[in-house]
N, C-alpha and C. Protein backbone atom coordinates (compact mmCIF):
# COMPACT_ATOMS: atom_id res chain seq x y z
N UNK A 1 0.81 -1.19 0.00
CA UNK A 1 0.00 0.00 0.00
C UNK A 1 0.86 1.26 0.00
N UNK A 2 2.00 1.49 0.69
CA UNK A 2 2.90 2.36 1.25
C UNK A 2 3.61 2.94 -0.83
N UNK A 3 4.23 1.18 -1.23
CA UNK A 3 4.21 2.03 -2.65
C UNK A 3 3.42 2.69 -4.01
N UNK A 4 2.03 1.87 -3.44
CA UNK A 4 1.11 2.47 -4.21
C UNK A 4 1.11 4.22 -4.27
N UNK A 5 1.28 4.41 -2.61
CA UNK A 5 1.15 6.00 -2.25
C UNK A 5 2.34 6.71 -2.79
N UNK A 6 3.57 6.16 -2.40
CA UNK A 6 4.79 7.00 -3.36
C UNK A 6 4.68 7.11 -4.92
N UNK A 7 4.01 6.04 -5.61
CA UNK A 7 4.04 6.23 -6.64
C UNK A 7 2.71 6.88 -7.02
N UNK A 8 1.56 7.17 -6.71
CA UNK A 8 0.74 8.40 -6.41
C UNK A 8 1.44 9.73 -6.59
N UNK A 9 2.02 9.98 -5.54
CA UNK A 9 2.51 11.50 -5.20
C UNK A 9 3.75 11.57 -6.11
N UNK A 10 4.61 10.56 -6.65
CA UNK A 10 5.40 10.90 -7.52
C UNK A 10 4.69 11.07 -9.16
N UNK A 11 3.77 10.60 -9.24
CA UNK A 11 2.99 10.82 -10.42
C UNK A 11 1.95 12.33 -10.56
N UNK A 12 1.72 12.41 -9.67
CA UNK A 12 1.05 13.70 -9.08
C UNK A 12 1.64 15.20 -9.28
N UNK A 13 2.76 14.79 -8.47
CA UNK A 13 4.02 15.97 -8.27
C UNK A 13 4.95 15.99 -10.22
N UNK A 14 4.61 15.18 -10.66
CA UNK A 14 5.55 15.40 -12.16
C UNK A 14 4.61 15.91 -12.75
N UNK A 15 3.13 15.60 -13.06
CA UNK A 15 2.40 16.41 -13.63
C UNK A 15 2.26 17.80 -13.16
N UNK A 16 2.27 17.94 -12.23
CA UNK A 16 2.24 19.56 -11.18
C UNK A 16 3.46 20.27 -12.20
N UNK A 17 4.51 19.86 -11.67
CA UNK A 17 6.11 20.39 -12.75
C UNK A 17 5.76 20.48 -14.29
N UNK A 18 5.08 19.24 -14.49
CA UNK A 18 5.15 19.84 -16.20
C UNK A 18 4.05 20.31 -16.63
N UNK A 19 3.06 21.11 -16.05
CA UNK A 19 1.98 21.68 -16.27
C UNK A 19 2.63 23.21 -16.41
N UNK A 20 4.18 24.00 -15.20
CA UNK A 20 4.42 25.05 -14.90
C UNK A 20 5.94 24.92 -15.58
N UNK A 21 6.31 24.08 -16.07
CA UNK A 21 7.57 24.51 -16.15
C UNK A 21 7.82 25.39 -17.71
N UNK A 22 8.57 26.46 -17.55
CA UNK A 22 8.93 27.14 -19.00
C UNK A 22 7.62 28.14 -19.20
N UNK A 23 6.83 28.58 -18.68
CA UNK A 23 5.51 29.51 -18.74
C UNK A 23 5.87 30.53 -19.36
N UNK A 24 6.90 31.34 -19.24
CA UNK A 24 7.34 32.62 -19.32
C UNK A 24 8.96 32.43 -19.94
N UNK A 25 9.17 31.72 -20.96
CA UNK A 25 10.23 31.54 -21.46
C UNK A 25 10.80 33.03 -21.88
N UNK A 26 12.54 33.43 -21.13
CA UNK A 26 12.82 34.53 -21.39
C UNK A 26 13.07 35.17 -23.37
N UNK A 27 13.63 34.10 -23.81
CA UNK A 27 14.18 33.85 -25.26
C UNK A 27 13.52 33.18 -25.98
N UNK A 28 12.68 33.73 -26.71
CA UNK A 28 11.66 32.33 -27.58
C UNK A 28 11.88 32.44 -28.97
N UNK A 29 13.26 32.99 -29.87
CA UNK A 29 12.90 33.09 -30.80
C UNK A 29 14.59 32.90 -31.66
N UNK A 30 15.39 32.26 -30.53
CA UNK A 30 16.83 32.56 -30.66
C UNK A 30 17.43 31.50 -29.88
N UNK A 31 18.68 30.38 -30.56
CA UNK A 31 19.13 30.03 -29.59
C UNK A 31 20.57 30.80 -28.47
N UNK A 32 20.58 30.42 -27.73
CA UNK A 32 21.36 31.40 -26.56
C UNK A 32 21.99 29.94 -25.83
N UNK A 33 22.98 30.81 -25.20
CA UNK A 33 23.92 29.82 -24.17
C UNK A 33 24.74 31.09 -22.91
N UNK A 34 24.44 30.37 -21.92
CA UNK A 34 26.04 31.35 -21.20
C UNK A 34 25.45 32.72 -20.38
N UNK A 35 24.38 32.74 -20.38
CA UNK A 35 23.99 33.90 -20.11
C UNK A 35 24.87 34.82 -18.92
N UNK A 36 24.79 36.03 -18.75
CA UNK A 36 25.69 36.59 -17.59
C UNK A 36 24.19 37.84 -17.58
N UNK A 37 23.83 38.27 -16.00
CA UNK A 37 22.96 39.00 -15.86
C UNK A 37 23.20 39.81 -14.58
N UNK A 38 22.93 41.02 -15.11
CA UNK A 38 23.43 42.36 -14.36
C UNK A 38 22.18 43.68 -13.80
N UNK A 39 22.20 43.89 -13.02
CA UNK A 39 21.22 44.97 -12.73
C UNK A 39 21.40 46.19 -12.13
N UNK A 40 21.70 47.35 -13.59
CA UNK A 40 21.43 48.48 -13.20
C UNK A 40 20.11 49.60 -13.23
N UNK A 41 20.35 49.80 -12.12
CA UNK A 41 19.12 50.89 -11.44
C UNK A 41 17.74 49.75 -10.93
N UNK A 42 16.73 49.60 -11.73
CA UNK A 42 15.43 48.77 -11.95
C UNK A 42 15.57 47.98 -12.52
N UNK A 43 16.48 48.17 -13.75
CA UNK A 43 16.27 46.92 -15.23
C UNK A 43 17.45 45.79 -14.46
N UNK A 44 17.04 44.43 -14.76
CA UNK A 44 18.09 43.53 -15.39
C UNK A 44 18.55 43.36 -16.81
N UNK A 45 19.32 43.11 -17.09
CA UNK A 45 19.95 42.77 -18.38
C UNK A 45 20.62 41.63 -18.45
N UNK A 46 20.19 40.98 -19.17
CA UNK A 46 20.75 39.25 -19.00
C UNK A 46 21.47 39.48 -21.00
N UNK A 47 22.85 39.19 -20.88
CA UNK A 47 23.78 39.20 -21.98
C UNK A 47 24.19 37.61 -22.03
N UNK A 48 23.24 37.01 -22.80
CA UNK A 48 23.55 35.78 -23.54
C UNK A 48 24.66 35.34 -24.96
N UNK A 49 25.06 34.44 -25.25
CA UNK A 49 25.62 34.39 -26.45
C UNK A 49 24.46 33.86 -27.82
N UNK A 50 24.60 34.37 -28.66
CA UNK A 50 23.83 33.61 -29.53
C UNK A 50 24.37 32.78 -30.67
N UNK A 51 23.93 31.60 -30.56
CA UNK A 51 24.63 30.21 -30.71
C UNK A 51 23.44 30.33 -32.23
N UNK A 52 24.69 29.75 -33.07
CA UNK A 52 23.87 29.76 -34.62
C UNK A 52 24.18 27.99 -35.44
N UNK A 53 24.01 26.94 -35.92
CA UNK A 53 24.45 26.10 -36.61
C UNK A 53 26.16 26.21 -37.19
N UNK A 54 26.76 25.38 -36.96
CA UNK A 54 28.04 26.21 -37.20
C UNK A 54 27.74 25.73 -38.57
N UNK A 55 29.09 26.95 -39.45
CA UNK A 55 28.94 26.34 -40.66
C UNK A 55 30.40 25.79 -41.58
N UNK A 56 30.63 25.81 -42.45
CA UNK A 56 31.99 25.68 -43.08
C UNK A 56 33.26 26.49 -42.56
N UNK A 57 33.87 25.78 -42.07
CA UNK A 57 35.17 27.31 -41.65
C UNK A 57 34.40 27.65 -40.29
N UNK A 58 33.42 27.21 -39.76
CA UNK A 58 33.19 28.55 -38.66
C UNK A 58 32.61 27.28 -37.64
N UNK A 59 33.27 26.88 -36.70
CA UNK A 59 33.06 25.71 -35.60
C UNK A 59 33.50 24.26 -36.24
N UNK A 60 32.73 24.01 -35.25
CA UNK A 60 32.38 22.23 -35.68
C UNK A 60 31.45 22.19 -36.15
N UNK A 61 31.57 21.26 -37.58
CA UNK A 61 30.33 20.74 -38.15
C UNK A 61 29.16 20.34 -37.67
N UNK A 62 28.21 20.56 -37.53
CA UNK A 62 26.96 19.97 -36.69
C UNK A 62 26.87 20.53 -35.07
N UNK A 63 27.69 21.55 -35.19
CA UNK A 63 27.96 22.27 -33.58
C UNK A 63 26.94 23.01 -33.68
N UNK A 64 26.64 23.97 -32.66
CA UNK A 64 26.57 25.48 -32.65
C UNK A 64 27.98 26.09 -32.21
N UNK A 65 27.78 27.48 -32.65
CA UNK A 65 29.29 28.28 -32.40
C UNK A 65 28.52 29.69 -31.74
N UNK A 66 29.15 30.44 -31.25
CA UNK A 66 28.66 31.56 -30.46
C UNK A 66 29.04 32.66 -32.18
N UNK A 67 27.64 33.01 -32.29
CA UNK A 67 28.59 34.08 -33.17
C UNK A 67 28.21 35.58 -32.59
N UNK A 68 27.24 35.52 -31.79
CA UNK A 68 27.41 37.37 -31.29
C UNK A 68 26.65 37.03 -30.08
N UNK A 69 26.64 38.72 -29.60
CA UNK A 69 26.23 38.57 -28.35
C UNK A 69 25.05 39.71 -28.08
N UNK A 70 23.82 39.07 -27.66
CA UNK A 70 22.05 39.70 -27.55
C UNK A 70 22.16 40.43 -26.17
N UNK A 71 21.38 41.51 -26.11
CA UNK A 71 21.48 41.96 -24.57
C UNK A 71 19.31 41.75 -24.83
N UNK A 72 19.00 41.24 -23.33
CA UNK A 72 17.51 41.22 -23.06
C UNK A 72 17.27 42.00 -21.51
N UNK A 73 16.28 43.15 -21.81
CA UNK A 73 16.29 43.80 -20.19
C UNK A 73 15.25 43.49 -19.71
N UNK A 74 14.64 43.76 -18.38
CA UNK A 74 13.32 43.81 -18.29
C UNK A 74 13.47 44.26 -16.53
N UNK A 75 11.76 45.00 -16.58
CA UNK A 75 12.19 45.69 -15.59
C UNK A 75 10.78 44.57 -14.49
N UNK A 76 10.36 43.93 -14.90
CA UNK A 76 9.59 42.94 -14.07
C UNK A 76 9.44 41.44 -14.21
N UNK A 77 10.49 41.51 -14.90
CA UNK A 77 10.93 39.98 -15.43
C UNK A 77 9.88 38.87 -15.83
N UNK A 78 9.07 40.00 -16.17
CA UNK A 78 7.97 38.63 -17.15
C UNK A 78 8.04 39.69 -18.77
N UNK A 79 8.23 40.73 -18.63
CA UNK A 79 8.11 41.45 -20.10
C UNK A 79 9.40 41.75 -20.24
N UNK A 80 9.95 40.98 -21.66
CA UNK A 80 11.52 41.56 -22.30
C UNK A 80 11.39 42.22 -22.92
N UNK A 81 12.87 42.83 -23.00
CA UNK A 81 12.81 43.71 -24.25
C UNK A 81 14.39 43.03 -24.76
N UNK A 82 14.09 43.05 -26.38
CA UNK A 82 15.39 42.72 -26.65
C UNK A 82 15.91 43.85 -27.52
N UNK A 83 17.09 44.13 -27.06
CA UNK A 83 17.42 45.11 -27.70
C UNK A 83 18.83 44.67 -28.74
N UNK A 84 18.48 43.56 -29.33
CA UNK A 84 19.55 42.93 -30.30
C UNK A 84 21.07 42.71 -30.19
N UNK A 85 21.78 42.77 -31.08
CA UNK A 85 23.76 42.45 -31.20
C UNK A 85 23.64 43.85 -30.12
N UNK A 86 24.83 43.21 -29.42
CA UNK A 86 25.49 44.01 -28.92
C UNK A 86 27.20 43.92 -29.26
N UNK A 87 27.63 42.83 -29.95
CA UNK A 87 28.89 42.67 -30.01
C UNK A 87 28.80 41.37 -31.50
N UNK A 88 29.76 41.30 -32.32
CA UNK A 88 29.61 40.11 -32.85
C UNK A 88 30.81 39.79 -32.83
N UNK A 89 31.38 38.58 -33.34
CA UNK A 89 32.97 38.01 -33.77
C UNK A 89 33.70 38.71 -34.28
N UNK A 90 32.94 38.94 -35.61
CA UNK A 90 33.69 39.48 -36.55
C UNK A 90 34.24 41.23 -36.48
N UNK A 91 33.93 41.37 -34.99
CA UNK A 91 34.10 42.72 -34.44
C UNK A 91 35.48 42.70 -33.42
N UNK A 92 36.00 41.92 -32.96
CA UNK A 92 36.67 41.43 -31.92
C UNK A 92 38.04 40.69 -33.37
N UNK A 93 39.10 41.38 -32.65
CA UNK A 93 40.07 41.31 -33.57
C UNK A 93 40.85 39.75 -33.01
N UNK A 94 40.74 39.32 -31.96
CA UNK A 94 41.40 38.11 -32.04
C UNK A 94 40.72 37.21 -31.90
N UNK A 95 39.80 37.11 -32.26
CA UNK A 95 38.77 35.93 -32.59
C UNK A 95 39.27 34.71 -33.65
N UNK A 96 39.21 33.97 -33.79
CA UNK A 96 39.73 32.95 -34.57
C UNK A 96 38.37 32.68 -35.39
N UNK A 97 38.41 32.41 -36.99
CA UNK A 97 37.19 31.76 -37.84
C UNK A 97 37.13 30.90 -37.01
N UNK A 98 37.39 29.43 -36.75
CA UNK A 98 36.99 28.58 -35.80
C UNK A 98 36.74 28.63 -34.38
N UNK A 99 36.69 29.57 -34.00
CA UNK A 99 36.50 29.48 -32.51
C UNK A 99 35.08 29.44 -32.06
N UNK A 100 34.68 29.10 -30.54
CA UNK A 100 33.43 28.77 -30.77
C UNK A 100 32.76 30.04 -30.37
């Protein structure tokens, strides 16, 4: 009886999680990695990398590679704002074509 009940509440409790998880996804339209997030005044600003398919010359085949970098603010952390590149590779003088 005792495992009937654990496996109850463990069946219970996973549907609970995957009913809420990801609701308010910050990035829905971009892949990203790495994020670093900072808060001046009210806003946060979360500075992710944005990770693209690598391609010929540029990563590993079938990788992603970081090729620039997105800034996203928000001042109640359910509404972003993205305010696009803030930096790319090909801006940064010792960057290597292959690097990730």
């Amino acid at each position: 009886m005792i495992n009937r009940n654990h496996l109850l509440i463990a069946v219970i409790t996973s549907l609970i999680f995957c009913n809420v998880y990801s609701q308010n996804p910050l990035i829905r339209n971009q892949f990203t990695a790495d994020p670093t997030a900072r808060v001046f005044g009210d806003r946060i600003y979360v500075f992710p990398s944005h990770d693209i398919l690598a391609t010929e010359g540029k990563g590993r085949p079938g990788w992603f590679c970081m090729e620039d970098y997105h800034v996203f603010s928000s001042d109640d952390l359910t509404d972003w704002k993205d305010h696009g590149m803030i930096v790319t590779q090909n801006e940064v003088p010792w960057v290597r074509p292959n690097s990730y």
